[in-house]
N, C-alpha and C. Protein backbone atom coordinates (compact mmCIF):
# COMPACT_ATOMS: atom_id res chain seq x y z
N UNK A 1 -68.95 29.28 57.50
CA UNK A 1 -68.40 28.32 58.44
C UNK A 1 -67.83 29.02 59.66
N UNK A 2 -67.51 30.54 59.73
CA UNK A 2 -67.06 30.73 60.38
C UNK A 2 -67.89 31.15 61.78
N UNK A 3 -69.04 31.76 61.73
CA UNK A 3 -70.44 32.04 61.92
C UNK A 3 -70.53 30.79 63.02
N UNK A 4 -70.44 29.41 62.55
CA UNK A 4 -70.59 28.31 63.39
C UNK A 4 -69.43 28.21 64.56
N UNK A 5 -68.23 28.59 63.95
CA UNK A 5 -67.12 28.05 65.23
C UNK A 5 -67.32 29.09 65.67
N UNK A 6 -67.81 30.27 65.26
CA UNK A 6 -67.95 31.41 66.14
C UNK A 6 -68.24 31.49 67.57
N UNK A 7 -69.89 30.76 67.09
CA UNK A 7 -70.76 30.51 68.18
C UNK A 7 -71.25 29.01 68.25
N UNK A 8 -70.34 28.49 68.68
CA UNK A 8 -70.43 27.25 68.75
C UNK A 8 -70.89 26.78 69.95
N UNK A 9 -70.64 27.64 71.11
CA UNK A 9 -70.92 26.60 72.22
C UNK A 9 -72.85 27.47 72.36
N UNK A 10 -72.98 28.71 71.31
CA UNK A 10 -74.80 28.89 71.68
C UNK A 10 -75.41 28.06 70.53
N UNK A 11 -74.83 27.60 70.12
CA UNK A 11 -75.72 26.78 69.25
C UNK A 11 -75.98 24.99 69.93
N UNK A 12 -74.88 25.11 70.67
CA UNK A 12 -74.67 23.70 71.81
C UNK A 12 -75.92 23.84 72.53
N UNK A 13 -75.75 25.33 73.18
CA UNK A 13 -76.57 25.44 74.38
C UNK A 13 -78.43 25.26 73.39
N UNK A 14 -78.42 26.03 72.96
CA UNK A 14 -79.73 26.22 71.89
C UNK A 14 -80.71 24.47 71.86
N UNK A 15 -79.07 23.64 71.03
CA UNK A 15 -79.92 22.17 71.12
C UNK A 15 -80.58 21.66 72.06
N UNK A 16 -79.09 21.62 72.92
CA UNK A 16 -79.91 21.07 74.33
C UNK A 16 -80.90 21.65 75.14
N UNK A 17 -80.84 22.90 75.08
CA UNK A 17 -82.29 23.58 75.73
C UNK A 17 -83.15 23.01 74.86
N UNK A 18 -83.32 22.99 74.06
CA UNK A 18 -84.57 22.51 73.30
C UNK A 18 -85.15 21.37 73.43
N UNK A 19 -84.05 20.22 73.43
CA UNK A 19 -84.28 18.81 74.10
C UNK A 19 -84.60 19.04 75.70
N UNK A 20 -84.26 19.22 75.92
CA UNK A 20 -84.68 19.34 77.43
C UNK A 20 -86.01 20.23 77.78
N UNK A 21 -86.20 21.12 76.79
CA UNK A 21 -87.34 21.68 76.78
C UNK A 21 -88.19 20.71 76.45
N UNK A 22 -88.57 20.17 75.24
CA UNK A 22 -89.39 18.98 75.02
C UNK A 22 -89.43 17.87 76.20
N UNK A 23 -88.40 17.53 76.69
CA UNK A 23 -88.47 16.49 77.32
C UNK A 23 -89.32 17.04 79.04
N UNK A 24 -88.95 18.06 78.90
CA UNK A 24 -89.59 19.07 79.98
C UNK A 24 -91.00 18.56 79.81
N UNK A 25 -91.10 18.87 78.41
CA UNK A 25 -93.23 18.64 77.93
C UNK A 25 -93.61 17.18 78.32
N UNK A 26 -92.58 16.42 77.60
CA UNK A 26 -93.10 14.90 77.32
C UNK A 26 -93.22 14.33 79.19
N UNK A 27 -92.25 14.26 79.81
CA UNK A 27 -92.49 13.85 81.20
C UNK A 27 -92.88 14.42 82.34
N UNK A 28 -93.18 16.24 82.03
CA UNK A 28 -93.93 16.88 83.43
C UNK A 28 -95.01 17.75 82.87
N UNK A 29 -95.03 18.07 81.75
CA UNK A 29 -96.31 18.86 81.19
C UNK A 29 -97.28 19.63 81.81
N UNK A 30 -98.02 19.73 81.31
CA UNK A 30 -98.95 20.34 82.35
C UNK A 30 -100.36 19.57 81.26
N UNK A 31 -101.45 19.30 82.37
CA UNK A 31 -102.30 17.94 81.73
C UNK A 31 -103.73 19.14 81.02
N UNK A 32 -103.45 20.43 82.01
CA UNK A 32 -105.10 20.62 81.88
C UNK A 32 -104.98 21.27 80.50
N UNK A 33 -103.60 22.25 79.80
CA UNK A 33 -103.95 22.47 78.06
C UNK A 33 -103.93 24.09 78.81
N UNK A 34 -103.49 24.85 80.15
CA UNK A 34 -103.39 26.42 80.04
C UNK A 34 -102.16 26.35 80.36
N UNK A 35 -101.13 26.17 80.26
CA UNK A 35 -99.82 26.87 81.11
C UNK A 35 -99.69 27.34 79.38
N UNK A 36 -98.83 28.28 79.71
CA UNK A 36 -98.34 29.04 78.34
C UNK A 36 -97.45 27.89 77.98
N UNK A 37 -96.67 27.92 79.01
CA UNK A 37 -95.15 27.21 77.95
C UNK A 37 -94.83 25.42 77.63
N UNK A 38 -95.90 25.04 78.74
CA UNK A 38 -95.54 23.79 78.69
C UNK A 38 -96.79 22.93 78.34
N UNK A 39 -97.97 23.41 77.55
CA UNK A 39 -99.04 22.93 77.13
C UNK A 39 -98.60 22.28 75.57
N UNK A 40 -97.89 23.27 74.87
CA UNK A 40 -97.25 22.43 73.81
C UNK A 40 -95.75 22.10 73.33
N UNK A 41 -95.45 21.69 72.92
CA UNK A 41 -94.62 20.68 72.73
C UNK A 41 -93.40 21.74 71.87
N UNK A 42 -93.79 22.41 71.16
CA UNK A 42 -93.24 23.49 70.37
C UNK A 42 -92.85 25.01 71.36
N UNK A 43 -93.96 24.99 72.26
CA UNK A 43 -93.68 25.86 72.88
C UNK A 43 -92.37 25.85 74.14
N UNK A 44 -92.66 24.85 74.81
CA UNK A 44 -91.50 24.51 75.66
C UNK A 44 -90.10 24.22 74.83
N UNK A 45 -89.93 23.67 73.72
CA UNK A 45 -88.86 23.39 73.11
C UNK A 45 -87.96 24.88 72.78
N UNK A 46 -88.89 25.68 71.98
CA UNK A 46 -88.28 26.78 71.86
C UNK A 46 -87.78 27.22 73.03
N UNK A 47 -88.70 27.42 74.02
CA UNK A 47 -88.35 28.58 75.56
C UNK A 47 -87.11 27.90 75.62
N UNK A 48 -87.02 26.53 75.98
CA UNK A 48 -85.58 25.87 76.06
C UNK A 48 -84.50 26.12 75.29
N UNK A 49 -85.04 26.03 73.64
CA UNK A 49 -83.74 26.49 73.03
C UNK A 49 -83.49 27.61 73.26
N UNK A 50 -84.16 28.95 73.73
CA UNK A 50 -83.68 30.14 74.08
C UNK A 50 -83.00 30.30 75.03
N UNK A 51 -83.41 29.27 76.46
CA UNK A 51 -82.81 29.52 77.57
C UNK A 51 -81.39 29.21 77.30
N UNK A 52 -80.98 28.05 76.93
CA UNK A 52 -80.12 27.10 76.36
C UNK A 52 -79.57 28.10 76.10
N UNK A 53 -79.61 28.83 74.76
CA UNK A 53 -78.54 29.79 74.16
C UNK A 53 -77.69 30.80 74.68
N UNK A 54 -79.01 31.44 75.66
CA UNK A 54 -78.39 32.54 76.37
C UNK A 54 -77.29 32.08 77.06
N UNK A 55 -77.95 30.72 78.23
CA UNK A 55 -77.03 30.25 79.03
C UNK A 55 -75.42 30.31 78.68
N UNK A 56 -75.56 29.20 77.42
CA UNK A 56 -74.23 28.94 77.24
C UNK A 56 -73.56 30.16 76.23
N UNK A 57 -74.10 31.00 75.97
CA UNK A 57 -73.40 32.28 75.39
C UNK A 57 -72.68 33.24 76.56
N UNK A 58 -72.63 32.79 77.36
CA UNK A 58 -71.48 33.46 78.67
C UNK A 58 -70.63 32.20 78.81
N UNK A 59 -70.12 31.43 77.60
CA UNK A 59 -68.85 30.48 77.97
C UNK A 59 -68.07 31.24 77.31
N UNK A 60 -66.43 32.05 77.31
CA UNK A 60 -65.88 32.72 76.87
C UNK A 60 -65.26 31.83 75.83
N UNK A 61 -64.95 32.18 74.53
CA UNK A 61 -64.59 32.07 72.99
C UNK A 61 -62.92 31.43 73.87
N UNK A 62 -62.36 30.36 72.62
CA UNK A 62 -60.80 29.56 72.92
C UNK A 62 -60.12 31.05 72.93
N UNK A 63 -60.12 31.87 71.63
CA UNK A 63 -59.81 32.46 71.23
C UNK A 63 -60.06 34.34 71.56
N UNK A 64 -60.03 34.44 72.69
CA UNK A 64 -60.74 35.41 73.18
C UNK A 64 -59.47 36.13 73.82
N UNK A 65 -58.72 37.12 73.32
CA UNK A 65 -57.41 37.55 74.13
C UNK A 65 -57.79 38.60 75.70
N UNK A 66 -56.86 37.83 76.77
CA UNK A 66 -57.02 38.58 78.21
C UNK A 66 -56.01 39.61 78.17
């Protein structure tokens, strides 16, 4: 459990990249079946959940002493 509040806000970021990755697929795609990332549906989701993670893994911890 601790693992989770740990990293709580990259696991935030992770979801929503992922949704937004998909949703990336479902409403701008690419029609012809070559772009690497956005031809499938799995593929854009992941890139998203990765981007997602990184992103929000530079929000500094409550608990983080200055």
């Amino acid at each position: 459990m601790s693992y989770l509040t740990k990293n709580k806000y990259v696991i935030i970021g992770a979801l929503l990249g992922g949704l937004s990755g998909y949703l990336y697929y479902h409403f701008i795609g690419c029609s012809s079946g070559t772009c690497a990332i956005t031809s499938k549906p799995l593929n854009s989701s992941v890139y998203g959940a990765i981007v997602g993670g990184l992103l929000f893994s530079y929000i500094p911890n409550d608990k983080t002493k200055k």
